[in-house]
PDB file of N, CA and C in Angstrom:
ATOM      1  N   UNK A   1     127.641  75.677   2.267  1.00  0.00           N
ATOM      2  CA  UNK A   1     126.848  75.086   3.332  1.00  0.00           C
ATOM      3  C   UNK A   1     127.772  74.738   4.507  1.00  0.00           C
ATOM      4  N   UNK A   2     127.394  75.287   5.781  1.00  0.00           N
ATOM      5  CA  UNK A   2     128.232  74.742   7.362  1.00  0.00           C
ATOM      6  C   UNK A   2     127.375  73.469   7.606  1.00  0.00           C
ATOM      7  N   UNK A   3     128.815  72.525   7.843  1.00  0.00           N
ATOM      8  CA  UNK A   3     128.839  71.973   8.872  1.00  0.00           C
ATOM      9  C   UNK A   3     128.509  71.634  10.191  1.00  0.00           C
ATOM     10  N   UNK A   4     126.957  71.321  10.683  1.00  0.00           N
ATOM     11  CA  UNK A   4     127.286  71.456  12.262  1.00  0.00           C
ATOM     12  C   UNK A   4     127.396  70.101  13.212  1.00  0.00           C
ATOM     13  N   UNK A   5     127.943  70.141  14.211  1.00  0.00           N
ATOM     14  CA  UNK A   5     128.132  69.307  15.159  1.00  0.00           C
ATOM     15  C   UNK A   5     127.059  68.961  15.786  1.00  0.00           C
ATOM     16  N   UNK A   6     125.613  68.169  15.857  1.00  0.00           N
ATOM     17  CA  UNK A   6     124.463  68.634  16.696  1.00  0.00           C
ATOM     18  C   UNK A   6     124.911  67.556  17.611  1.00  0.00           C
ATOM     19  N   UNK A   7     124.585  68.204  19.069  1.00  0.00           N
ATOM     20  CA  UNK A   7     124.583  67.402  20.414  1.00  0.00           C
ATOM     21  C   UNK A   7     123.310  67.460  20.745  1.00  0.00           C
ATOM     22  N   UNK A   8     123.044  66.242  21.090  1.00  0.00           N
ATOM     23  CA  UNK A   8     121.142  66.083  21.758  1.00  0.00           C
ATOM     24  C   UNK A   8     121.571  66.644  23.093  1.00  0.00           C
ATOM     25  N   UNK A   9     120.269  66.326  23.841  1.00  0.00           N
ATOM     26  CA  UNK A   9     120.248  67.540  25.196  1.00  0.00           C
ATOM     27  C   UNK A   9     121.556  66.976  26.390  1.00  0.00           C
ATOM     28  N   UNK A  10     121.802  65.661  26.263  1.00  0.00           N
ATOM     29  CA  UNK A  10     122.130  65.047  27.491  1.00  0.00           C
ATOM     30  C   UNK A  10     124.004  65.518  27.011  1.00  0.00           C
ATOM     31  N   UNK A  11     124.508  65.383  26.168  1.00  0.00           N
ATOM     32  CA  UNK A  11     126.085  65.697  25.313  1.00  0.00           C
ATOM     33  C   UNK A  11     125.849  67.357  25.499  1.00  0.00           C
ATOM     34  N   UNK A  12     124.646  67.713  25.003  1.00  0.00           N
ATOM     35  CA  UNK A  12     124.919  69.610  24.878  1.00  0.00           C
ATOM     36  C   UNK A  12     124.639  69.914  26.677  1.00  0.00           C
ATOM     37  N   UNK A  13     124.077  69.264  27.428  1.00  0.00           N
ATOM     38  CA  UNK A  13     124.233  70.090  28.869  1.00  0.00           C
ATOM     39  C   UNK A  13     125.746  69.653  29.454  1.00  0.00           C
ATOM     40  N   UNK A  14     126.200  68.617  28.947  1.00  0.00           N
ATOM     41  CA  UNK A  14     127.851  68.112  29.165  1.00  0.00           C
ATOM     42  C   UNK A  14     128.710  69.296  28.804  1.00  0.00           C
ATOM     43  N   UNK A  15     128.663  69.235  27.821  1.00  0.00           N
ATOM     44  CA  UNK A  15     129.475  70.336  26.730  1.00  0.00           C
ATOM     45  C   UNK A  15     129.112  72.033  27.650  1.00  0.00           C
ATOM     46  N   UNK A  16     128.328  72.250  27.717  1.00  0.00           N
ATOM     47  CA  UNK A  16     128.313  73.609  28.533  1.00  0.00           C
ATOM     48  C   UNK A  16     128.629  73.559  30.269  1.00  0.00           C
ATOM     49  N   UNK A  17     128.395  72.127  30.978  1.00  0.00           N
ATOM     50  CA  UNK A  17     128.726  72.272  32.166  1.00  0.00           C
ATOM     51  C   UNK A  17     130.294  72.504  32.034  1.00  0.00           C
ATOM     52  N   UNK A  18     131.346  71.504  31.378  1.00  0.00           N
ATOM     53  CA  UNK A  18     132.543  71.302  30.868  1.00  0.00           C
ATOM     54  C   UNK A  18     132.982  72.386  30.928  1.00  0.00           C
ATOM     55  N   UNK A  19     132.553  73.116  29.602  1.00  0.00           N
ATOM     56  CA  UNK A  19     133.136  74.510  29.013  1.00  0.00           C
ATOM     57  C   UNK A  19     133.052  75.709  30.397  1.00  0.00           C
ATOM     58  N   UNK A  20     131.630  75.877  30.980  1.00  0.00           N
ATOM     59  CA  UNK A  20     131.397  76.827  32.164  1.00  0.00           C
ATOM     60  C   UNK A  20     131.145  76.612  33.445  1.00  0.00           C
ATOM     61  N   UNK A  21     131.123  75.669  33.745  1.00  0.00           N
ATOM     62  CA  UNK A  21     130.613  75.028  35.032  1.00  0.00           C
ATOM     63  C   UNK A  21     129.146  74.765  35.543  1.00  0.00           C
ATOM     64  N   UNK A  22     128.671  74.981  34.753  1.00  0.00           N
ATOM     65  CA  UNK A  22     126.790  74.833  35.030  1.00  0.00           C
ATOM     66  C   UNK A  22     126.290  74.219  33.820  1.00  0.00           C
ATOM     67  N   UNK A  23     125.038  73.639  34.400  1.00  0.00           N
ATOM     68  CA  UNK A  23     124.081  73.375  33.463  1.00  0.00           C
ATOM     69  C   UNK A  23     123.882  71.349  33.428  1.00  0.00           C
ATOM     70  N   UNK A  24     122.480  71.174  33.229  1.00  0.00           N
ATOM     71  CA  UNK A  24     122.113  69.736  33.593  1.00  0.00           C
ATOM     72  C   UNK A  24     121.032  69.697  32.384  1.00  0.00           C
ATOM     73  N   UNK A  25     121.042  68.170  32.059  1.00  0.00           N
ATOM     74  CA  UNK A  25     119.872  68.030  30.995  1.00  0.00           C
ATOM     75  C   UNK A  25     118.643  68.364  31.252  1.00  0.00           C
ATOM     76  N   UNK A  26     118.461  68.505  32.763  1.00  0.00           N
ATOM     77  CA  UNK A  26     116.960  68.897  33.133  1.00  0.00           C
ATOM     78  C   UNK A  26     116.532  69.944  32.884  1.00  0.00           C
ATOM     79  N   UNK A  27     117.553  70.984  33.052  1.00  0.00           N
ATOM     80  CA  UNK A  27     118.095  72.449  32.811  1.00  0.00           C
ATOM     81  C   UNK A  27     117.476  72.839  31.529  1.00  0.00           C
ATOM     82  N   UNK A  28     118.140  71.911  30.661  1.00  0.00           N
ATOM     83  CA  UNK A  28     117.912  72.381  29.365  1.00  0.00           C
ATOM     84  C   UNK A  28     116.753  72.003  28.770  1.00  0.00           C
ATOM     85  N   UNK A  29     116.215  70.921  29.311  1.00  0.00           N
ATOM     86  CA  UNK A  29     114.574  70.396  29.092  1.00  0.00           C
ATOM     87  C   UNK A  29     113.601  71.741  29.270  1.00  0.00           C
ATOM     88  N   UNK A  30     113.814  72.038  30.644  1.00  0.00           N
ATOM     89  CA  UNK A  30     112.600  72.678  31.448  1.00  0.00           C
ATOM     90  C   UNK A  30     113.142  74.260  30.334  1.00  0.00           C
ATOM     91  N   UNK A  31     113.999  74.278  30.406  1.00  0.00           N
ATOM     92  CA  UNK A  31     114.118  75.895  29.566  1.00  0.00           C
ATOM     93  C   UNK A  31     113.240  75.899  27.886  1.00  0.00           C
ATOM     94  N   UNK A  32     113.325  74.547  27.402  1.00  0.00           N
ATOM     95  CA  UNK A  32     113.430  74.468  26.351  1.00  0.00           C
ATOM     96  C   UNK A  32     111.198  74.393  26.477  1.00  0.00           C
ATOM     97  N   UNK A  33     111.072  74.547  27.281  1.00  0.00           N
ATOM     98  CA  UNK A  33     109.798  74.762  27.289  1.00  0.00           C
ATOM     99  C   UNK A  33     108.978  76.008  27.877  1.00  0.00           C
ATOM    100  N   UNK A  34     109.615  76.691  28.719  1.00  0.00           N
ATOM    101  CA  UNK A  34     109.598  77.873  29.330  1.00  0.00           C
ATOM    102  C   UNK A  34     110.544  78.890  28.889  1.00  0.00           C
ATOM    103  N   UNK A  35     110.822  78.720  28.301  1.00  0.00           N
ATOM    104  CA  UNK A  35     111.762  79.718  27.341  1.00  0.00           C
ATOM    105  C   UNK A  35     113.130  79.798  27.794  1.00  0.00           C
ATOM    106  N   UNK A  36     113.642  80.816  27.507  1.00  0.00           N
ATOM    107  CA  UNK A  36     115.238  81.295  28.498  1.00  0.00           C
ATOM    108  C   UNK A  36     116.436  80.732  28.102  1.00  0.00           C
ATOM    109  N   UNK A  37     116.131  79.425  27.571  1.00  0.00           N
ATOM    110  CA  UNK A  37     117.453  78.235  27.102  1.00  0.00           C
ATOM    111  C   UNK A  37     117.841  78.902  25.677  1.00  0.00           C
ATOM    112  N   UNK A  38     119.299  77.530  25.550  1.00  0.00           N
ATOM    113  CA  UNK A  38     119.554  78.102  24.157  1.00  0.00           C
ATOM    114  C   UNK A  38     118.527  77.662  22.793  1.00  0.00           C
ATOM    115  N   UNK A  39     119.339  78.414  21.666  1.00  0.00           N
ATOM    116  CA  UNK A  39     118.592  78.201  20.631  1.00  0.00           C
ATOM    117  C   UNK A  39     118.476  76.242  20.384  1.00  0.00           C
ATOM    118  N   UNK A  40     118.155  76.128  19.821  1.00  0.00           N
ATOM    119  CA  UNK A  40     117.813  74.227  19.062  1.00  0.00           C
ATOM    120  C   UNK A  40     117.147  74.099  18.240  1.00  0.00           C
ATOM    121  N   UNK A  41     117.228  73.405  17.666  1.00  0.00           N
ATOM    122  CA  UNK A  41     116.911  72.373  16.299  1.00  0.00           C
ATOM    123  C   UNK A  41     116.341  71.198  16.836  1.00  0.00           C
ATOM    124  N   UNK A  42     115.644  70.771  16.037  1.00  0.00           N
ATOM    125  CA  UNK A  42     114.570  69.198  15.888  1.00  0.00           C
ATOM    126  C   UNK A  42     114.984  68.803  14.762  1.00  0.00           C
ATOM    127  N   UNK A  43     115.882  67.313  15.283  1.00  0.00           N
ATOM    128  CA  UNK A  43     116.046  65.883  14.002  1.00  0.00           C
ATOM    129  C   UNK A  43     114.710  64.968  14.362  1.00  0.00           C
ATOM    130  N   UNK A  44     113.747  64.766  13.455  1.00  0.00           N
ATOM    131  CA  UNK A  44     112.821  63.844  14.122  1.00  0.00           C
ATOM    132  C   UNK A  44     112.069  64.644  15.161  1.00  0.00           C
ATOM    133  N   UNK A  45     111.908  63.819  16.484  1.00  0.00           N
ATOM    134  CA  UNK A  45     111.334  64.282  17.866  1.00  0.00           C
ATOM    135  C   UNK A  45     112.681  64.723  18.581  1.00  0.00           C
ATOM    136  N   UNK A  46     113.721  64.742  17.706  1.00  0.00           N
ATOM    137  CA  UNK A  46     114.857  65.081  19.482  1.00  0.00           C
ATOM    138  C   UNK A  46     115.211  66.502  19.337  1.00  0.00           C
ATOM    139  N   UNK A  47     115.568  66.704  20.243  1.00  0.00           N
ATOM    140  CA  UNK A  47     116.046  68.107  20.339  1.00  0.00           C
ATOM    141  C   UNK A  47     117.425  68.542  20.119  1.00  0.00           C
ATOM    142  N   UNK A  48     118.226  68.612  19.248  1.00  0.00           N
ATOM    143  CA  UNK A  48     119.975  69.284  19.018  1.00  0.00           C
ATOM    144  C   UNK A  48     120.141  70.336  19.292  1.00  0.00           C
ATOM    145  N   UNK A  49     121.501  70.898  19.527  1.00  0.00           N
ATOM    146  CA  UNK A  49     122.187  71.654  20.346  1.00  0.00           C
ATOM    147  C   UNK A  49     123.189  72.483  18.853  1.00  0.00           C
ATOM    148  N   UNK A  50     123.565  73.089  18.709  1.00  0.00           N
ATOM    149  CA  UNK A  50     125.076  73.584  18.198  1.00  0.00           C
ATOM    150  C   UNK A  50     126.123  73.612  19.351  1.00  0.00           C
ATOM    151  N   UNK A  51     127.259  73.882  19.063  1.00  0.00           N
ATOM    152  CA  UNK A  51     128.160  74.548  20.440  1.00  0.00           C
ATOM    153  C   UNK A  51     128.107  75.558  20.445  1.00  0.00           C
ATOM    154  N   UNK A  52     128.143  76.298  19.112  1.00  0.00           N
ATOM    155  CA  UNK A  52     128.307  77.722  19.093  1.00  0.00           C
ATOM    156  C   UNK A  52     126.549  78.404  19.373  1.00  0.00           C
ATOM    157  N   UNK A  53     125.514  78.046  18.909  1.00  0.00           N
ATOM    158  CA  UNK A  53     124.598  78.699  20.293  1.00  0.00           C
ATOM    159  C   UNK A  53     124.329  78.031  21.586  1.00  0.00           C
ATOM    160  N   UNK A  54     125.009  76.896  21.960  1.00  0.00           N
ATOM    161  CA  UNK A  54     125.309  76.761  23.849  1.00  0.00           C
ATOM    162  C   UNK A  54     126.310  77.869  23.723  1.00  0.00           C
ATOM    163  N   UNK A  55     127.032  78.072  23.236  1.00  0.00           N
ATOM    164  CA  UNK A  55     128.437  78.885  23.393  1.00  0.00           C
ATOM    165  C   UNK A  55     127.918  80.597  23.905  1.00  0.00           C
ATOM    166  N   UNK A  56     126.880  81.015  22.734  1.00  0.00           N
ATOM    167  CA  UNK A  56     126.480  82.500  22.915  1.00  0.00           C
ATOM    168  C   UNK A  56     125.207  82.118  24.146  1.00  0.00           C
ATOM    169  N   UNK A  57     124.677  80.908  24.418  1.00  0.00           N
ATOM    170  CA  UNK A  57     123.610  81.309  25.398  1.00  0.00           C
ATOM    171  C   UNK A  57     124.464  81.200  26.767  1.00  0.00           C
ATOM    172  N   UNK A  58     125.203  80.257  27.188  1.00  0.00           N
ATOM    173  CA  UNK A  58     125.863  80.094  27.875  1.00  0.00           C
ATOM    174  C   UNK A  58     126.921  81.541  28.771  1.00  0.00           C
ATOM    175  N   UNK A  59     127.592  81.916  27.635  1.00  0.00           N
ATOM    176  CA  UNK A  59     128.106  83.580  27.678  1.00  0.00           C
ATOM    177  C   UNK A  59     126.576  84.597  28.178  1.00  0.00           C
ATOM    178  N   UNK A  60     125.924  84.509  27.756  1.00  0.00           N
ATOM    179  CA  UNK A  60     124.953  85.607  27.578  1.00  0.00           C
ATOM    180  C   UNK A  60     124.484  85.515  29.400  1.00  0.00           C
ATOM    181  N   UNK A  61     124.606  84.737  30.268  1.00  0.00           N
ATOM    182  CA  UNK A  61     123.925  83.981  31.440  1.00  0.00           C
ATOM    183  C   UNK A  61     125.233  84.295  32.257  1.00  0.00           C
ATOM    184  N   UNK A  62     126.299  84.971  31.686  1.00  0.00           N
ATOM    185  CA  UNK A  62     127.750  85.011  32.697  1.00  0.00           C
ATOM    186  C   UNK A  62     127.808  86.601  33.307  1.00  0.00           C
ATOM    187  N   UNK A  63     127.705  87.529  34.060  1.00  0.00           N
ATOM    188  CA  UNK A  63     128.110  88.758  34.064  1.00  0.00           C
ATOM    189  C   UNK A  63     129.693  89.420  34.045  1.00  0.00           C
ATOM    190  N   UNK A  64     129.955  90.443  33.640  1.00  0.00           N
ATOM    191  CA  UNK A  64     131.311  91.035  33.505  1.00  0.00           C
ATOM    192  C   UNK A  64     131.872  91.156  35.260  1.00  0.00           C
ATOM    193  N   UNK A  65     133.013  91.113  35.002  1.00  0.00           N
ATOM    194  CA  UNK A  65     133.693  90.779  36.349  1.00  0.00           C
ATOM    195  C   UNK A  65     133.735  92.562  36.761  1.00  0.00           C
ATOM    196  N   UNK A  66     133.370  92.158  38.001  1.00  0.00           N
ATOM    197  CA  UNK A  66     133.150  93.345  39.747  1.00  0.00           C
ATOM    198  C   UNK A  66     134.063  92.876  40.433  1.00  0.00           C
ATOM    199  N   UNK A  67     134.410  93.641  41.551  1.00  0.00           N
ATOM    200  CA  UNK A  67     135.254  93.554  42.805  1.00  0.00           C
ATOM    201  C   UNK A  67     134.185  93.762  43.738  1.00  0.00           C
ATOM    202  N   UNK A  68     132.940  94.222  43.332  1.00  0.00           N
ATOM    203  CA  UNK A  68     131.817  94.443  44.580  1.00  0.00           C
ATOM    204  C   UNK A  68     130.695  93.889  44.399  1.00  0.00           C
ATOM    205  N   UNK A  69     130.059  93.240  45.869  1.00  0.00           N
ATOM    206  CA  UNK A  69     128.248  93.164  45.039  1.00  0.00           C
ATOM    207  C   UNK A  69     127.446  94.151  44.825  1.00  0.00           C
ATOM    208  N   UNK A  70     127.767  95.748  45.483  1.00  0.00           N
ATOM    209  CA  UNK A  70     127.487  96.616  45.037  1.00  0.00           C
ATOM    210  C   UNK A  70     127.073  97.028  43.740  1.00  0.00           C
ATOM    211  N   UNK A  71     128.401  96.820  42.721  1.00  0.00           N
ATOM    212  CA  UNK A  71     128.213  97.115  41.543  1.00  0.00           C
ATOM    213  C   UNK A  71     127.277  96.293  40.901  1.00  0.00           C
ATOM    214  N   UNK A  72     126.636  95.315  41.522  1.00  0.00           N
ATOM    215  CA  UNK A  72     125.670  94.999  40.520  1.00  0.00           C
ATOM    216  C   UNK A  72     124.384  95.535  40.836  1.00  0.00           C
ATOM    217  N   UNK A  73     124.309  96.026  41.961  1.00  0.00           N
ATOM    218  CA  UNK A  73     123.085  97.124  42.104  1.00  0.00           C
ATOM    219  C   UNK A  73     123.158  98.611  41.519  1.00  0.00           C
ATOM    220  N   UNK A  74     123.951  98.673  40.676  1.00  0.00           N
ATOM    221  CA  UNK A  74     124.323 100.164  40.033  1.00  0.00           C
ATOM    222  C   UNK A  74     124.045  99.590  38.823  1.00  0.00           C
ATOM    223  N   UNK A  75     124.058  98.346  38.130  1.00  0.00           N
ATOM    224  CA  UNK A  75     123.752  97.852  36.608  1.00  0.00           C
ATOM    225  C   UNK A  75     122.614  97.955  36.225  1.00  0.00           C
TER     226      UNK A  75
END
């Protein structure tokens, strides 16, 4: 059995602004109802976080590095 670290919304939008530079608890509210956000878990009524899926949603929301804005109209 793993171990996990759960961060409620206000520590897990910390933890991903920290790690990438974006992201707010509101962020993760409004996603977490309209879809798009990371994965979570329910203790009770709250909502938990892992790091490691902020980690893959967070990555997944980054694009591979260009030298042009071009190239992202060729993707």
């Amino acid at each position: 059995m793993t171990a996990h670290n759960y961060l409620r919304r206000a520590p897990a939008a910390e933890y991903v602004h920290e790690r990438y530079g974006f992201c707010t608890a509101g962020t993760l509210a409004r996603l977490a109802v309209v879809g798009g956000g990371p994965r979570y878990r329910k203790i009770g009524k709250w909502p938990v976080y892992t790091p490691e899926d902020l980690d893959a949603w967070a990555q997944s929301k980054i694009s591979q590095p260009v030298s042009s804005t071009s190239e992202y109209a060729s993707k």
